[in-house]
Protein backbone atom coordinates (compact mmCIF):
# COMPACT_ATOMS: atom_id res chain seq x y z
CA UNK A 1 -6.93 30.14 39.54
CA UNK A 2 -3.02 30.82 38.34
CA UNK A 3 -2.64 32.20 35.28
CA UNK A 4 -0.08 30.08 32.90
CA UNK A 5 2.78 32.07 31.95
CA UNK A 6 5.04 29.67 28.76
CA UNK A 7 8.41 29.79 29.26
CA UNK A 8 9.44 28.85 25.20
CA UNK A 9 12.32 26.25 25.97
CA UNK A 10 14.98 28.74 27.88
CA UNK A 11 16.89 27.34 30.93
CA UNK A 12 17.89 29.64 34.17
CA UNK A 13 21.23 30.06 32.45
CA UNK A 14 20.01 30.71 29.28
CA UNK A 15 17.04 33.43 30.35
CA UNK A 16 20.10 34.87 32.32
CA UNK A 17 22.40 35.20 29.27
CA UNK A 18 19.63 36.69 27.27
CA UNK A 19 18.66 39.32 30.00
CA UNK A 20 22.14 40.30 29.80
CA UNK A 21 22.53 40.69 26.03
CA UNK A 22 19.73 42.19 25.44
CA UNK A 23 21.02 44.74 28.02
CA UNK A 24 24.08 45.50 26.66
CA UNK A 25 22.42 45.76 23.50
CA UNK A 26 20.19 48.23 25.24
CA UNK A 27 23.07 50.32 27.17
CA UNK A 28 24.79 50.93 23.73
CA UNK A 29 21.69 51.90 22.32
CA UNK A 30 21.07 54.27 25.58
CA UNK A 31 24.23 56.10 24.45
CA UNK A 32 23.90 56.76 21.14
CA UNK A 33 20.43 57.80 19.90
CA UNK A 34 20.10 60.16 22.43
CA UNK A 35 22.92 61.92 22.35
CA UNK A 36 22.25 62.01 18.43
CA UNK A 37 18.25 63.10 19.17
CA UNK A 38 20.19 66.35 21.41
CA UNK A 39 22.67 67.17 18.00
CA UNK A 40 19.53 67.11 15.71
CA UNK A 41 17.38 69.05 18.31
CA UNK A 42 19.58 71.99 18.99
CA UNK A 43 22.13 71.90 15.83
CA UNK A 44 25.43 71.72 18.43
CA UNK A 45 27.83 69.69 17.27
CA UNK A 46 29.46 66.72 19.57
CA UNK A 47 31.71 68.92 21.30
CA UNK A 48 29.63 71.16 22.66
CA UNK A 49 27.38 68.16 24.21
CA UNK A 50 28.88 68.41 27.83
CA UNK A 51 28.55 71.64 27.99
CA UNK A 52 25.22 71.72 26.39
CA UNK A 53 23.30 69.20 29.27
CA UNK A 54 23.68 72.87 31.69
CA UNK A 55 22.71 75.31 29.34
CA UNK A 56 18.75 75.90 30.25
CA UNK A 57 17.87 77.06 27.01
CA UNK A 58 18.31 73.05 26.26
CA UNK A 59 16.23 71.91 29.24
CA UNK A 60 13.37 70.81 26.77
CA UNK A 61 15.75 68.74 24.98
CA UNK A 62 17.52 67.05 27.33
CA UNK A 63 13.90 66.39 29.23
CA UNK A 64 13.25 64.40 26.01
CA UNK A 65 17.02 63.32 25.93
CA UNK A 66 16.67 61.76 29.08
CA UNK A 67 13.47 60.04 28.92
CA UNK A 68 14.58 58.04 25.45
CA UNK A 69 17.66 57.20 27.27
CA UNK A 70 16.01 55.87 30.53
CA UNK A 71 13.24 54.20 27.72
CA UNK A 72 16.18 52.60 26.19
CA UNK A 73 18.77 51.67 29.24
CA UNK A 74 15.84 49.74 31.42
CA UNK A 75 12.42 49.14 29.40
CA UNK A 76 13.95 48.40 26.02
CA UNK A 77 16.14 45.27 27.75
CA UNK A 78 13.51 43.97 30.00
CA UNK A 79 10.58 43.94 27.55
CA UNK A 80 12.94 42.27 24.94
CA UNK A 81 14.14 39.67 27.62
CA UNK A 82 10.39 38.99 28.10
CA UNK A 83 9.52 39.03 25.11
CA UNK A 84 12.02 36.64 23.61
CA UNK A 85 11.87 33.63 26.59
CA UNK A 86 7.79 33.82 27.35
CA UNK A 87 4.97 34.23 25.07
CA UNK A 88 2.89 36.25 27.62
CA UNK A 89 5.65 39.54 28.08
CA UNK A 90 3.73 41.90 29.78
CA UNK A 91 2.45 39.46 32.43
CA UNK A 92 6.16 38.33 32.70
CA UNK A 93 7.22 41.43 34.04
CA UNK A 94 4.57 41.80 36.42
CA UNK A 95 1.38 43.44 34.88
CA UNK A 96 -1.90 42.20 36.38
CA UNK A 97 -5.01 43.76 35.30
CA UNK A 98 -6.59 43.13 38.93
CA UNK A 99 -6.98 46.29 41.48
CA UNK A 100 -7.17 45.61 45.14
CA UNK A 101 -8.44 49.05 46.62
CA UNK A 102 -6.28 48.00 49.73
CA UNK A 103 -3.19 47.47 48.43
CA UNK A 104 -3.86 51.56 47.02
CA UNK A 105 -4.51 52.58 50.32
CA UNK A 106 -1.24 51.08 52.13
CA UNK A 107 0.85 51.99 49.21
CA UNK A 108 -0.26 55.50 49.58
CA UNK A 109 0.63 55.08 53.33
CA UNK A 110 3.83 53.79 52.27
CA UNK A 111 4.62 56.51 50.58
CA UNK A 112 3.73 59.29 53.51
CA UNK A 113 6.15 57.50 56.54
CA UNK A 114 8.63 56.55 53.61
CA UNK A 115 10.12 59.91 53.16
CA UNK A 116 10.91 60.66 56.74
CA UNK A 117 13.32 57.00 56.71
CA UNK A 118 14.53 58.16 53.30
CA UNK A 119 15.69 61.69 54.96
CA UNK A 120 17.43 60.29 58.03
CA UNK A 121 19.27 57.25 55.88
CA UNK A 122 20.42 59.92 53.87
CA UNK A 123 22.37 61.89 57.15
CA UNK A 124 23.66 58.04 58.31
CA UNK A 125 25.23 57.86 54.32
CA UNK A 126 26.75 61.10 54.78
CA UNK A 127 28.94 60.01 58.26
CA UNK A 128 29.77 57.17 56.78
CA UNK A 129 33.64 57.61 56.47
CA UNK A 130 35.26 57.54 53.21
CA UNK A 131 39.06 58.24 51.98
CA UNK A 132 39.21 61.48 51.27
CA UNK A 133 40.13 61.07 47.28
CA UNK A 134 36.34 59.56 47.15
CA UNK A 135 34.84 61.80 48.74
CA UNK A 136 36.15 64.11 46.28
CA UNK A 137 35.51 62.48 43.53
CA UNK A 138 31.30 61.52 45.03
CA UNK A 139 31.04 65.08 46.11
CA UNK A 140 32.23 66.06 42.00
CA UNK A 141 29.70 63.46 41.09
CA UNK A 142 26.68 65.62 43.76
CA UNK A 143 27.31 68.66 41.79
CA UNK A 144 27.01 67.61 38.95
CA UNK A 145 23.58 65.80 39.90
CA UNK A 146 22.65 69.26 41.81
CA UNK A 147 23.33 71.26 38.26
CA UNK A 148 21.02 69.13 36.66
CA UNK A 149 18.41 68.90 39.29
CA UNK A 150 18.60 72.99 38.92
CA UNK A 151 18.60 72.63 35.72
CA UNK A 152 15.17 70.53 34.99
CA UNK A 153 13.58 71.95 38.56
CA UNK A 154 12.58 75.08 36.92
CA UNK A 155 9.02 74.11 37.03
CA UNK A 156 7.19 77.22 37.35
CA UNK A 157 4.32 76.47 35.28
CA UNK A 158 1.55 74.92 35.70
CA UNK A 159 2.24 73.49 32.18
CA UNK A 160 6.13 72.73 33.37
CA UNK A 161 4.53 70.90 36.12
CA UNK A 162 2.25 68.60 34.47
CA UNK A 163 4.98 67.96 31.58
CA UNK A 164 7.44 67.06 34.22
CA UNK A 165 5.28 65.10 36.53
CA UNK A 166 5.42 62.57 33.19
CA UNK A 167 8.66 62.97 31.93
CA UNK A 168 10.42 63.09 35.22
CA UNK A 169 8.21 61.55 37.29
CA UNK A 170 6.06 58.92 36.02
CA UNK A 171 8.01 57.19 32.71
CA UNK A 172 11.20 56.52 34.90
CA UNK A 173 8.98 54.91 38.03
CA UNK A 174 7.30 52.79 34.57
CA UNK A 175 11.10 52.11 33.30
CA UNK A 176 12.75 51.65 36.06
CA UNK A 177 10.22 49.08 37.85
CA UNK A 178 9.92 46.76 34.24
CA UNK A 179 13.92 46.45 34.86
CA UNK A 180 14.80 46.49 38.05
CA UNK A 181 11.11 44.69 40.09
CA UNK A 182 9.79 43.16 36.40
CA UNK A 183 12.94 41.97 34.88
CA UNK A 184 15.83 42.03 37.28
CA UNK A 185 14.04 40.43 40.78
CA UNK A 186 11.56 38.12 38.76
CA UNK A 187 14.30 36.47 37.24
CA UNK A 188 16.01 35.91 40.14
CA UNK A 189 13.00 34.65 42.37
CA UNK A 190 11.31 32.70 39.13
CA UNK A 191 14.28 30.29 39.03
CA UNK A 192 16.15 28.39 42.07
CA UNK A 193 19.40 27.01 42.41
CA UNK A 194 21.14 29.54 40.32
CA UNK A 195 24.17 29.99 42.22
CA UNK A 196 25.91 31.63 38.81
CA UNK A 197 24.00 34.59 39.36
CA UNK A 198 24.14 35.51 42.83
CA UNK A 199 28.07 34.70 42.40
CA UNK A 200 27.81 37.72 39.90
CA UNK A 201 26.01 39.48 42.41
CA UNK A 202 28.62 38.77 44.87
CA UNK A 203 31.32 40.23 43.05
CA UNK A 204 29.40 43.73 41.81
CA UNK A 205 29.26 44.22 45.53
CA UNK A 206 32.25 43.28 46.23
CA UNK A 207 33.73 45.39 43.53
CA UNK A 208 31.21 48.06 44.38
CA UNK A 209 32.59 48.27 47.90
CA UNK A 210 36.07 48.53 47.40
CA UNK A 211 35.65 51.17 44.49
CA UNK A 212 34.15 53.27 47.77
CA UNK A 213 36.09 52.46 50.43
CA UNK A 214 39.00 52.10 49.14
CA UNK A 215 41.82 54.92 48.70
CA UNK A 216 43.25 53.51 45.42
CA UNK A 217 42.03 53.38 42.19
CA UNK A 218 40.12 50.39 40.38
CA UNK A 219 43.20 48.23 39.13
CA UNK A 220 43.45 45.50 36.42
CA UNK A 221 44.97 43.66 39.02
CA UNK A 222 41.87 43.48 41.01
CA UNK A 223 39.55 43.12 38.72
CA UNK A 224 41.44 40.42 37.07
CA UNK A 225 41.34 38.89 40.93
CA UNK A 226 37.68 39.13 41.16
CA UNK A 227 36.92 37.67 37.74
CA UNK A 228 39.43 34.39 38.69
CA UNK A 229 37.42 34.37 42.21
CA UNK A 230 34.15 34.33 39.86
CA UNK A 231 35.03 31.58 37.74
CA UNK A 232 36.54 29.19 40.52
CA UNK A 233 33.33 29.76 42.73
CA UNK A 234 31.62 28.71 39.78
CA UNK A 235 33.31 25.51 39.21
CA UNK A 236 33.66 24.46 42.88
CA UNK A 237 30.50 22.82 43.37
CA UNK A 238 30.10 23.33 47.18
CA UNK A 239 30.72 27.03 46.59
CA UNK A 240 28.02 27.15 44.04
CA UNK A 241 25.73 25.52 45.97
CA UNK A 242 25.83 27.81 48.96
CA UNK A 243 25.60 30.86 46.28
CA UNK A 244 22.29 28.86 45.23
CA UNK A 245 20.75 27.89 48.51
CA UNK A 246 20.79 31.89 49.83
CA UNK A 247 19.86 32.79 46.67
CA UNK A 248 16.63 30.42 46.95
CA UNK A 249 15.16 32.81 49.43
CA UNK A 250 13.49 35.57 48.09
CA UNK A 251 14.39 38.44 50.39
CA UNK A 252 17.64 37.74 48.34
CA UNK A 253 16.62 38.55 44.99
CA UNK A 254 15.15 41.40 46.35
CA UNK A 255 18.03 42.89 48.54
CA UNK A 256 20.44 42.11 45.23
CA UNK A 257 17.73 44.20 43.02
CA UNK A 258 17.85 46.78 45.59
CA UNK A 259 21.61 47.17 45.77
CA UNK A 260 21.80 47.18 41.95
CA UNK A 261 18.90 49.92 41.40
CA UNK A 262 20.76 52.15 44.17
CA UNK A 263 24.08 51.51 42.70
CA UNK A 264 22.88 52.63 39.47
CA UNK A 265 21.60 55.87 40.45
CA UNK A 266 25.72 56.59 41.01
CA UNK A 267 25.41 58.75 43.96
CA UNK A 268 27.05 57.64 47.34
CA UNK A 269 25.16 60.01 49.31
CA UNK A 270 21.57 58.74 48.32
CA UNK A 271 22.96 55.04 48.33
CA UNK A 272 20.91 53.85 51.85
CA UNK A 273 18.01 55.94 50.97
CA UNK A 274 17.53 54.36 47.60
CA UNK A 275 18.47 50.83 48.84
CA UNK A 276 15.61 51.20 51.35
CA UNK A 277 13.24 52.44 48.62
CA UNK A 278 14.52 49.81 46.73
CA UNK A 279 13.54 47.08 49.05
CA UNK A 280 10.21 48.62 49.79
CA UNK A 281 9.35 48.44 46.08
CA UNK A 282 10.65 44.88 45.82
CA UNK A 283 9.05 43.90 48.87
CA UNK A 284 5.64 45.60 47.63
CA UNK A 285 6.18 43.85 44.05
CA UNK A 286 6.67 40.68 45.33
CA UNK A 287 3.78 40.74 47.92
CA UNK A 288 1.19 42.22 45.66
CA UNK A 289 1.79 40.06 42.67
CA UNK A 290 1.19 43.12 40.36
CA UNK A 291 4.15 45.77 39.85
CA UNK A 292 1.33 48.66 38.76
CA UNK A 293 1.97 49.02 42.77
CA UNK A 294 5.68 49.65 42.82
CA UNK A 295 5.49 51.65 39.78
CA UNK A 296 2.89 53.56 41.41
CA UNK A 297 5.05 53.79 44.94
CA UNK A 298 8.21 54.99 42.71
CA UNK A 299 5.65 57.54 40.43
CA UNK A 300 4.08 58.92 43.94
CA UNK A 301 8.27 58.79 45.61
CA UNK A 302 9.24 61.14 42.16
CA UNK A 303 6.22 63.53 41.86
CA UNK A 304 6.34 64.33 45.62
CA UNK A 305 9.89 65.74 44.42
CA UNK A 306 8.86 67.04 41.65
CA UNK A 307 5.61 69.30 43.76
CA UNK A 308 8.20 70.00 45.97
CA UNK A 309 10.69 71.79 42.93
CA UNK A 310 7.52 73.22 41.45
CA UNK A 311 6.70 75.09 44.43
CA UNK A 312 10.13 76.14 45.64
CA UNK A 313 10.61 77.84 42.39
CA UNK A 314 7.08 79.31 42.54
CA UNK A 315 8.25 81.03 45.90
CA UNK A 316 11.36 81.85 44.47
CA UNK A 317 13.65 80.30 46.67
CA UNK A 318 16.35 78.08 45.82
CA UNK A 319 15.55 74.82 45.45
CA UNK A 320 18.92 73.36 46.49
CA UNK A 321 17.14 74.13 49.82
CA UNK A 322 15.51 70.66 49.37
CA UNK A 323 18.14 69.06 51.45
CA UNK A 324 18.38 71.11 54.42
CA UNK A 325 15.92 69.67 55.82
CA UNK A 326 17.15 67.65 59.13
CA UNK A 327 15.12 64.16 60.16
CA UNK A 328 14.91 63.30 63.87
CA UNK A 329 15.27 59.26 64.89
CA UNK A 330 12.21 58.70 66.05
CA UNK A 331 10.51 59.95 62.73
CA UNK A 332 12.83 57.61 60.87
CA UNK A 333 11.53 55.00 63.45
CA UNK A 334 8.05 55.75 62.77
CA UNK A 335 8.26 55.29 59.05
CA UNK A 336 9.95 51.89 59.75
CA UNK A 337 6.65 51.04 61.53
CA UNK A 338 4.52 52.56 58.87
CA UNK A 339 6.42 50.90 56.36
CA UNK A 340 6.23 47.12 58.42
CA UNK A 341 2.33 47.75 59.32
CA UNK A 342 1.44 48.24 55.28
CA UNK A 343 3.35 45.73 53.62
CA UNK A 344 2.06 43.29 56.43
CA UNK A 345 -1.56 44.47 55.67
CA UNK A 346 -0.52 44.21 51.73
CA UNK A 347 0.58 40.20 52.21
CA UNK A 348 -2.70 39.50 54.57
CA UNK A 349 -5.26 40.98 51.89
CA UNK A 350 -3.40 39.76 48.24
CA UNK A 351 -5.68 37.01 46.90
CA UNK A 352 -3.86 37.10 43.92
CA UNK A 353 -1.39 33.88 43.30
CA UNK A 354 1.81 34.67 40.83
CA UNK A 355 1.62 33.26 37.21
CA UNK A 356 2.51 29.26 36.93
CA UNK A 357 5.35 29.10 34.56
CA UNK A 358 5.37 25.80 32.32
CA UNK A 359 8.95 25.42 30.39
CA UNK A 360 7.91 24.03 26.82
CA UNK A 361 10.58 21.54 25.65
CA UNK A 362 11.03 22.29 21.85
CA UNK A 363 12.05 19.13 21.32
CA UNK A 364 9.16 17.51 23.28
CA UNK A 365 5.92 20.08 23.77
CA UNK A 366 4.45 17.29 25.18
CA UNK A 367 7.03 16.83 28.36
CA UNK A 368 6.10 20.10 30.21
CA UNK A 369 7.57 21.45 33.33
CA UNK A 370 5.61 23.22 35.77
CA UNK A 371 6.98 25.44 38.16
CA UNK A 372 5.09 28.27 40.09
CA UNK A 373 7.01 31.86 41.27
CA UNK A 374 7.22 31.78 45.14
């Protein structure tokens, strides 16, 4: 039997405007309080912040600094979004308090074969060719993201490594699943027919792919092109309606969510590997009716990184050594079958059936809706 999930009045438009408030609400918030926790913590003032985030005496701080600011940039939004159009938020975005000992096992399996796929997507991003100027400017943006990753990899303690395997590890798979799986894709494969989204969609990637391949700078001129495309499309019926009978299909809604949630991560070099992890976890999400098995995919995907740090340092080797690491085809081929064989042994043993939704009129309680999640 479906469990009934109230929806308190709020339209496909309407849930969509909301999820976006409350996330720029969220991204402001993101911003300021922890930069302001890092001033209190180490008594720097605002100058010295940039300089600060390398400076390992700070690591402890900018752990913290970095877990209220992934706390307030993805689970803050999504649990408010939740929270204000259903009355049930927490089944909204996903949780199920059902365990299917099978799905553990192929997620598990998912996660072995998934890292040799992940490697080898990573060497295909790197010959992609770019213009020079952005290569510059994504190879800047890997150093910086390598200083860091030195930075909060010391984990040479057994004590570092538990600490970390929760603050770097576990509470951004948590965050980052409620956004991008709970908030992001179940919004977009709750509703059909909402061609004003995916035309959005359209135009991040559009905008997204010129910003990389292109040798120029992001103009006003273009953007101001992009938005006029965005409106007309959104007027033009026909236009619409093509927008809203792909978007229908839920391998949509989860490719978009995967292109966000690697496009987020701002680094071109991991784009196809997080893309692919990002469709994994969508795909898993989406098939298993519960997202405690994409967090726990994404927790598994992070603390197999984090082992890895904790043991480099232990040896004392570098662990910018990480990446050296080359990945053959036909491993990358074999995790593609790995990958295929669990989620298709995930969909054939899921008994569970997604919440109904039932839109409450507040005019009318009376003159409910039904509509079930595909």
């Amino acid at each position: 039997m479906s469990l009934e999930l109230i929806n308190k009045g709020y339209s496909p438009t309407s849930k969509l405007g909301v999820f976006l408030a409350c996330m720029g609400g969220s991204f402001i918030l993101a911003i300021i309080i922890p930069a302001i926790y890092l001033l209190l913590q180490t008594g720097i003032n605002l100058a010295e912040i940039e300089t600060a985030l390398t400076d390992p005496k700070y690591t402890s701080g900018i752990m913290v600094m970095q877990l209220i600011s992934t706390f307030l940039m993805f689970f803050l939004p999504a649990f408010l979004y939740a929270k204000i159009v259903y009355n049930k938020p927490f089944l909204a975005l996903g949780f199920r308090n059902n365990f299917n000992p099978m799905h553990l096992v192929f997620t598990l399996l998912i996660v072995a074969v998934g890292f040799a796929l992940s490697g080898y997507l990573s060497e295909v991003n790197k010959a992609i060719p770019i213009p020079d100027t952005k290569r510059v400017f994504f190879d800047e943006l890997e150093k910086q993201y390598e200083s860091q990753v030195k930075l909060l990899g010391q984990v040479s303690t057994w004590g570092q490594y538990i600490s970390s395997l929760f603050i770097l590890a576990f509470f951004p798979a948590l965050f980052e699943e409620v956004f991008f799986r709970g908030g992001i894709q179940n919004m977009l494969t709750r509703n059909k027919n909402i061609g004003g989204a995916y035309i959005l969609i359209a135009a991040f990637i559009v905008t997204l792919t010129y910003f990389v391949f292109s040798p120029n700078n992001m103009s006003w001129s273009f953007i101001g092109i992009v938005l006029a495309v965005v409106i007309a499309c959104y007027f033009i019926t026909p236009v619409k309606d093509i927008f809203s009978k792909i978007g229908n299909h839920p391998m949509a809604a989860i490719i978009a969510t995967a292109i966000i949630f690697s496009a987020v991560h701002t680094s071109w070099y991991g784009f196809l590997s997080r893309f692919m992890l990002g469709v994994v976890l969508g795909l898993v999400f989406y098939y298993s009716k519960n997202i405690g098995y994409s967090i726990l995919y994404h927790f598994l995907n992070n603390a197999t990184v984090v082992t890895i740090m904790f043991y480099t340092t232990r040896k004392g080797e570098d662990i910018s050594s990480m990446d050296d690491t080359k990945v053959p085809w036909y491993l990358a081929l074999a995790g593609v079958i790995g990958i295929v064989f669990a989620l298709y042994k995930i969909v054939t043993t899921n008994k569970l059936e997604a919440p109904v939704e039932i839109v409450i009129d507040p005019k009318n309680p009376f003159a409910n809706n039904q509509k079930r999640q595909p």
